[in-house]
C-alpha atoms as a PDB file:
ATOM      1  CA  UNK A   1       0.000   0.000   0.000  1.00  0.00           C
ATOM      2  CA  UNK A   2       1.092   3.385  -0.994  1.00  0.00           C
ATOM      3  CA  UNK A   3       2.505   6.147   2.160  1.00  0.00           C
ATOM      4  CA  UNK A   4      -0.384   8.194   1.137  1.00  0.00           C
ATOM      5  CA  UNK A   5      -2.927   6.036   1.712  1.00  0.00           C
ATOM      6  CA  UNK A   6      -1.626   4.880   5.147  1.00  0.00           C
ATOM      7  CA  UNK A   7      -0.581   8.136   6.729  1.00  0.00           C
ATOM      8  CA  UNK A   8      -1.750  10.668   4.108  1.00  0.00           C
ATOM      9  CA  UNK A   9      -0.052  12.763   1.997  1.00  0.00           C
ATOM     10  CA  UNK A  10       2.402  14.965   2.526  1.00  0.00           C
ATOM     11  CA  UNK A  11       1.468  18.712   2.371  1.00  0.00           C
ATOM     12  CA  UNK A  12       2.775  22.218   3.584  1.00  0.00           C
ATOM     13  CA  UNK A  13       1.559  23.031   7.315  1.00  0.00           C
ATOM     14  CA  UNK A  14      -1.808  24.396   7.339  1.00  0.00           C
ATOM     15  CA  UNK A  15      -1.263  27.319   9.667  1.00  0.00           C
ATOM     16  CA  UNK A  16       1.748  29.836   8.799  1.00  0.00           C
ATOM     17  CA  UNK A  17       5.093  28.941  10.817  1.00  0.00           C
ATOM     18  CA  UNK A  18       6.807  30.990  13.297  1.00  0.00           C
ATOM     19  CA  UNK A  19      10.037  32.598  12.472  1.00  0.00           C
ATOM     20  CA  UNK A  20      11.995  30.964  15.054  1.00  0.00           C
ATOM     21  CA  UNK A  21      10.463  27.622  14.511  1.00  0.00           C
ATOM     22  CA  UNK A  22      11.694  27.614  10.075  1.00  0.00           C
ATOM     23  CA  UNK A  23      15.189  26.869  12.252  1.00  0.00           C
ATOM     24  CA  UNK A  24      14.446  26.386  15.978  1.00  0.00           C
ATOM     25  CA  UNK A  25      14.587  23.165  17.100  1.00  0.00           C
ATOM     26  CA  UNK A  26      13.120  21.718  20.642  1.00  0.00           C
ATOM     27  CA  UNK A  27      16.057  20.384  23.272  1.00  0.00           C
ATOM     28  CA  UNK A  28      14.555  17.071  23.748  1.00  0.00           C
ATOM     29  CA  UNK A  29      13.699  16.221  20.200  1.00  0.00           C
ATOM     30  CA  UNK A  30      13.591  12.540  18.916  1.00  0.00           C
ATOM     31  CA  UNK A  31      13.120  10.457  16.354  1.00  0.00           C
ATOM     32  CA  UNK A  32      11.158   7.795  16.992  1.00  0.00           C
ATOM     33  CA  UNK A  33      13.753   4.416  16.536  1.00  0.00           C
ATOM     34  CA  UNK A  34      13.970   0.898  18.531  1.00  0.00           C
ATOM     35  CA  UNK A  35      15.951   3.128  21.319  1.00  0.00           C
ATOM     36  CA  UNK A  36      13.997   6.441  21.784  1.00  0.00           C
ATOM     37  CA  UNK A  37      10.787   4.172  21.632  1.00  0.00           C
ATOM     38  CA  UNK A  38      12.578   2.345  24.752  1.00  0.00           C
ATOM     39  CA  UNK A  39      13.118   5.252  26.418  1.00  0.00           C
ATOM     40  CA  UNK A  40       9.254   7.218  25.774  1.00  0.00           C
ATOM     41  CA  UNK A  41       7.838   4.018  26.906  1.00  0.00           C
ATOM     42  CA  UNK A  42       9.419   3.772  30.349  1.00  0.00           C
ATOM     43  CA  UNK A  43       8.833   7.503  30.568  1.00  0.00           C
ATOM     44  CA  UNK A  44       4.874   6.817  29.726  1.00  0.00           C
ATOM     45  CA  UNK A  45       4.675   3.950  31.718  1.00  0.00           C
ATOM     46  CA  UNK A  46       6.589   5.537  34.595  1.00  0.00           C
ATOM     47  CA  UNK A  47       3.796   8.522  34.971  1.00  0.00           C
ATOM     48  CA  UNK A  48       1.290   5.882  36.237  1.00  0.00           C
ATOM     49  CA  UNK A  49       3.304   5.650  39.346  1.00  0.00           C
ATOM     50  CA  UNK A  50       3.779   8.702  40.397  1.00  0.00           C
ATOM     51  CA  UNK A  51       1.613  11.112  41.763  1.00  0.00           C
ATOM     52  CA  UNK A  52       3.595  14.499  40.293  1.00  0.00           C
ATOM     53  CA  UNK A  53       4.733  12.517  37.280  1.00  0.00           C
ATOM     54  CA  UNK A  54       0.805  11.988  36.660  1.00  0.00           C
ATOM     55  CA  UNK A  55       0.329  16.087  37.745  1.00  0.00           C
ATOM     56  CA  UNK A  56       3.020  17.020  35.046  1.00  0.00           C
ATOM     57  CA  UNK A  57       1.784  14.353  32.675  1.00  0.00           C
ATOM     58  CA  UNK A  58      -1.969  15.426  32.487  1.00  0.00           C
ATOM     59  CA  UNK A  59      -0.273  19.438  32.059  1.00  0.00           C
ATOM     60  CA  UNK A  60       1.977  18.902  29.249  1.00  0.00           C
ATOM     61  CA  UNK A  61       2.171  17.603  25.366  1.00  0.00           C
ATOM     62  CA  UNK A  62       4.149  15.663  23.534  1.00  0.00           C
ATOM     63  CA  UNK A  63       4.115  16.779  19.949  1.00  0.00           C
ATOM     64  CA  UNK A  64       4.798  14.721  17.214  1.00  0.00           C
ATOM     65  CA  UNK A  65       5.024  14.948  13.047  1.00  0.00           C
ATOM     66  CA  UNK A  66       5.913  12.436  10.784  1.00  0.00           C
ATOM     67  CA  UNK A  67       7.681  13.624   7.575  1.00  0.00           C
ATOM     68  CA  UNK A  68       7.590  12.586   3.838  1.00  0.00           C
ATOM     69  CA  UNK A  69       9.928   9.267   4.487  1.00  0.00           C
ATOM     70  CA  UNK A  70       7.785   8.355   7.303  1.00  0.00           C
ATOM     71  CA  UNK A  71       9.836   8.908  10.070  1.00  0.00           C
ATOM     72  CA  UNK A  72       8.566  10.402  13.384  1.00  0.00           C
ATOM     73  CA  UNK A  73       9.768  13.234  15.630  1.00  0.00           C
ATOM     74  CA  UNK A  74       9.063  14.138  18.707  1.00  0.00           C
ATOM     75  CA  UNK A  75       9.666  16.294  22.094  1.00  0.00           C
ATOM     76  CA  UNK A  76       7.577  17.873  24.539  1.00  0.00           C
ATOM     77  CA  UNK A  77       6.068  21.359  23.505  1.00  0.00           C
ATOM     78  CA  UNK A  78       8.972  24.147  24.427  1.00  0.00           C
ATOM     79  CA  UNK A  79       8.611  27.986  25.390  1.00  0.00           C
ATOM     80  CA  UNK A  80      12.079  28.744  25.358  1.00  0.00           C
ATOM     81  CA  UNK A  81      13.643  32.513  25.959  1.00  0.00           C
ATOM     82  CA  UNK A  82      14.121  34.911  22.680  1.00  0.00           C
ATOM     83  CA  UNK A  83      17.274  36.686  23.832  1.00  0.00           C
ATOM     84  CA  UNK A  84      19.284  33.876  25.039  1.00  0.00           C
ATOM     85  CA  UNK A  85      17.297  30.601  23.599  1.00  0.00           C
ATOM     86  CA  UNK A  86      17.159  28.999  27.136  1.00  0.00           C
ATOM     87  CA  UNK A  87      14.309  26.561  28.109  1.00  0.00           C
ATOM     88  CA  UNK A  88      12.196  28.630  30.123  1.00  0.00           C
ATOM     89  CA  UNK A  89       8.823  25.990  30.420  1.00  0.00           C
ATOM     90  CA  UNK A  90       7.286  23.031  29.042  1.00  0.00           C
ATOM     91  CA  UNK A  91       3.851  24.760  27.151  1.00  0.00           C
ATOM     92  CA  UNK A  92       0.590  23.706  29.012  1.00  0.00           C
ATOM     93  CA  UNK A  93      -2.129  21.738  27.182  1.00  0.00           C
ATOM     94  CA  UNK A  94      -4.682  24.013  28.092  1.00  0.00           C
ATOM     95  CA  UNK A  95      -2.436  26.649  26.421  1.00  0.00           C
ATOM     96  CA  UNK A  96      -1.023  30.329  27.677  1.00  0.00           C
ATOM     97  CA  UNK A  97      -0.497  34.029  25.923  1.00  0.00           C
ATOM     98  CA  UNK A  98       3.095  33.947  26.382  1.00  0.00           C
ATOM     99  CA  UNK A  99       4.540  37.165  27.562  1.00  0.00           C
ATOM    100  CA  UNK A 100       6.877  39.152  25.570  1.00  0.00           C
ATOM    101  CA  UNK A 101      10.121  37.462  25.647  1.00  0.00           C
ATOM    102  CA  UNK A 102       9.166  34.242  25.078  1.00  0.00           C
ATOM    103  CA  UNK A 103       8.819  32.117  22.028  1.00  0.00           C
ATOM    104  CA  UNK A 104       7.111  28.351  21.647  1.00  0.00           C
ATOM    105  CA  UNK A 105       8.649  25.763  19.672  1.00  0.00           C
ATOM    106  CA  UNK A 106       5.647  23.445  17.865  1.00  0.00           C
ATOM    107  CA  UNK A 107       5.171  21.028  15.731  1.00  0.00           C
ATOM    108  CA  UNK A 108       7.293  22.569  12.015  1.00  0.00           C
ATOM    109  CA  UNK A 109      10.281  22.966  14.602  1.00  0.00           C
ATOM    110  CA  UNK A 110       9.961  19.020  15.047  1.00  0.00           C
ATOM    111  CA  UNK A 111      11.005  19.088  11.431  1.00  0.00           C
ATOM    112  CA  UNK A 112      14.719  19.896   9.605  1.00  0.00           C
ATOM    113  CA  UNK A 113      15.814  23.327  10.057  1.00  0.00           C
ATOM    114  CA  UNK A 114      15.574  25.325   6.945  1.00  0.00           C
ATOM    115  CA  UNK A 115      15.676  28.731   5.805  1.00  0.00           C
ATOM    116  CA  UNK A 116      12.432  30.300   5.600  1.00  0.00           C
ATOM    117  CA  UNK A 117      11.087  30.517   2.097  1.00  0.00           C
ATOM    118  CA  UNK A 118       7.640  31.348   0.459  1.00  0.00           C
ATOM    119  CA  UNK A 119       6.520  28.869  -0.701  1.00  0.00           C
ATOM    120  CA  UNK A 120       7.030  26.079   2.127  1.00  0.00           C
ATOM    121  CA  UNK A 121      10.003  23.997   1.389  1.00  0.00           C
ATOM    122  CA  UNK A 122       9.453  20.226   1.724  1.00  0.00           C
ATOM    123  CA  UNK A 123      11.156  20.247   4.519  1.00  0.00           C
ATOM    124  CA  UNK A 124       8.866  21.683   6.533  1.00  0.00           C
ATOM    125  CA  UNK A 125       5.839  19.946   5.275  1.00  0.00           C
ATOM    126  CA  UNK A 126       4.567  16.172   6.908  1.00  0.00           C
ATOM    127  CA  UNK A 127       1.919  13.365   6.500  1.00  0.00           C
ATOM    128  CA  UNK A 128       0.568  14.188   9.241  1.00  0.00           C
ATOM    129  CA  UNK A 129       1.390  15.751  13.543  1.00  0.00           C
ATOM    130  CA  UNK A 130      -0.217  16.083  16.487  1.00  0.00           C
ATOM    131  CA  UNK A 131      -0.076  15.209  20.291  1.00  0.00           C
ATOM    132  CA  UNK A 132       0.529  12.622  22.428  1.00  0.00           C
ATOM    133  CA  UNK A 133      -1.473  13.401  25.605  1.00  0.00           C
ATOM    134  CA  UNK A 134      -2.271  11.403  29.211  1.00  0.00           C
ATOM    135  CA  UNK A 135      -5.738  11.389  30.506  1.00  0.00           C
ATOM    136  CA  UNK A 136      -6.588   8.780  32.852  1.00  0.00           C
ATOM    137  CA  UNK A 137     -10.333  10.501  33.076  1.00  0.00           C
ATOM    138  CA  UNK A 138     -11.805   8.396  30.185  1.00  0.00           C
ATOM    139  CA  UNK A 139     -12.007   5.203  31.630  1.00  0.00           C
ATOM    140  CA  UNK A 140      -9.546   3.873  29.105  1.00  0.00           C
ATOM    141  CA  UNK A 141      -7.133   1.137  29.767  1.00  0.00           C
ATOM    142  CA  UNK A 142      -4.323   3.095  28.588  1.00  0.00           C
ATOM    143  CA  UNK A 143      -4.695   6.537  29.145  1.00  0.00           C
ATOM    144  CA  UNK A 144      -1.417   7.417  26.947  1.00  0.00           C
ATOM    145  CA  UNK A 145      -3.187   8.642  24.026  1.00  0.00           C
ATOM    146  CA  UNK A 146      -2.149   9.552  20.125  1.00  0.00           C
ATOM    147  CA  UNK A 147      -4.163  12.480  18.647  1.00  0.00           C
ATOM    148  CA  UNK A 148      -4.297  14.413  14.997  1.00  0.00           C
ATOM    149  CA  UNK A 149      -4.547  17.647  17.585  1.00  0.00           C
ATOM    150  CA  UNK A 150      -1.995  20.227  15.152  1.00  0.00           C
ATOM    151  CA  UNK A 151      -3.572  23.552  13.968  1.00  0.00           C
ATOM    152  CA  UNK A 152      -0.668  22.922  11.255  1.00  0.00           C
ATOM    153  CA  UNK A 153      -0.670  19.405  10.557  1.00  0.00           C
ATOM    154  CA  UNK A 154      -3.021  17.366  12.337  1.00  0.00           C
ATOM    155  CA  UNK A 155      -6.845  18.825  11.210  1.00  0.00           C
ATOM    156  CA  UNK A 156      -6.615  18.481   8.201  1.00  0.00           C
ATOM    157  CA  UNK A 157     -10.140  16.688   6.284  1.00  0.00           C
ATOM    158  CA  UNK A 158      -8.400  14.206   4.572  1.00  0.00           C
ATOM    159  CA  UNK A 159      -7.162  12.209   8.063  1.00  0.00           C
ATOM    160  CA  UNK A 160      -9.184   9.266   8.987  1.00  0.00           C
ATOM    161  CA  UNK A 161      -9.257   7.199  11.764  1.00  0.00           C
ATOM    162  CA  UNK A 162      -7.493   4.495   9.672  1.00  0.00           C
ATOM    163  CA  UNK A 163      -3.889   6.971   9.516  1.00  0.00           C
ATOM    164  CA  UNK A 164      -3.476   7.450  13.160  1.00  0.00           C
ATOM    165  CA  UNK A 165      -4.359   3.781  14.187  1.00  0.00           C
ATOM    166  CA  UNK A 166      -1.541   2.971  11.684  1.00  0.00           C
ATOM    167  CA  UNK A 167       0.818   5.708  13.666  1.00  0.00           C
ATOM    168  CA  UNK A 168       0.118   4.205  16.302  1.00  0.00           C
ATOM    169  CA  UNK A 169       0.815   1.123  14.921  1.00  0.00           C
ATOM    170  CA  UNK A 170       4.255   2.801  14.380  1.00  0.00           C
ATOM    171  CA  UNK A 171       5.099   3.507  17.876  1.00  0.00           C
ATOM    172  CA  UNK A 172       3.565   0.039  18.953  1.00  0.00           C
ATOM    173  CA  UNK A 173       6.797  -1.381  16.806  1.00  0.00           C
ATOM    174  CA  UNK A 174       9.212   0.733  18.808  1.00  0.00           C
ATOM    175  CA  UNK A 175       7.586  -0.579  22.260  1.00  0.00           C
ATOM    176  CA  UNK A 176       5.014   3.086  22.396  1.00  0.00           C
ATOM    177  CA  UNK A 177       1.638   1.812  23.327  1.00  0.00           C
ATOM    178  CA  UNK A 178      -0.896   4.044  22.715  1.00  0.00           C
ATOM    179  CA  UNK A 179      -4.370   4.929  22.268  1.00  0.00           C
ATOM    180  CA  UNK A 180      -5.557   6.168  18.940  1.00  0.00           C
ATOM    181  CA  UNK A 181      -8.141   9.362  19.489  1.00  0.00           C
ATOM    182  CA  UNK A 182     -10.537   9.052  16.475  1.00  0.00           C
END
């Protein structure tokens, strides 16, 4: 089966991107591989344990994107300074106005750096994005769960349920259990 057809096509971001995020890129970013899968899955499994690891947990995102060759990227949401680049916060779900100073890293930063360009370079376009969020108020087994929730790439018409139960069928083979959000 064609990439297209599984994920969705690749495209341009839906939303216009941020200057610092055309070359910005989050500290903790990943690609998802054998070994960062590893590691996200003890962190995920860990927060079920722990009282402030579930407090932080239920405040915070995980974005994701996955580009044209199908890989996936990843790192929590970052508000980092605009003077001196330093990590200042982890962005809240719920979301903030940031003061003046301060700059947020989403999902096109997740991406390769590249100069910014009209139109989009490649680069900066993906199949598809969104979050990876933890709410144990559903009821659900596993409350680790995979959504399509990017203004830039994730709500986009085309996206059925069928593309993010096969990312999640992605992070299954690199030991990240999660629930698909359709």
């Amino acid at each position: 089966m064609h990439p297209d057809d599984v994920f969705g096509p690749c495209q341009p971001p839906d939303r216009e991107i941020q200057p610092h995020e055309w070359t910005g890129r989050p500290s903790m970013l990943r690609q998802l591989n054998p070994e960062t899968g590893a590691w996200l899955s003890d962190y995920l499994q860990g927060v079920s344990n722990h009282e402030i690891s579930e407090l932080l947990a239920s405040t915070t995102t995980v974005l994701w994107v996955m580009d044209d060759d199908q890989q996936i990227f990843f790192a929590l949401e970052e508000v980092r300074n605009i003077d001196d680049d330093t990590l200042v916060f982890a962005y809240p779900k719920t979301g903030v106005k940031l003061p003046d100073g301060l700059k947020k890293f989403g999902h096109p930063s997740l991406l390769p750096p590249v100069a910014q360009a009209t139109p989009t370079p490649r680069e900066k376009w993906a199949r598809c994005g969104g979050d990876i969020r933890y709410d144990n108020t559903l009821g659900l087994q596993n409350p680790w769960m995979l959504t399509f929730q990017s203004g830039r790439y994730g709500t986009r018409d085309h996206l059925k349920d069928s593309h993010i139960e096969a990312v999640a069928g992605l992070f299954a083979k690199n030991s990240v259990l999660l629930t698909p959000y359709v």
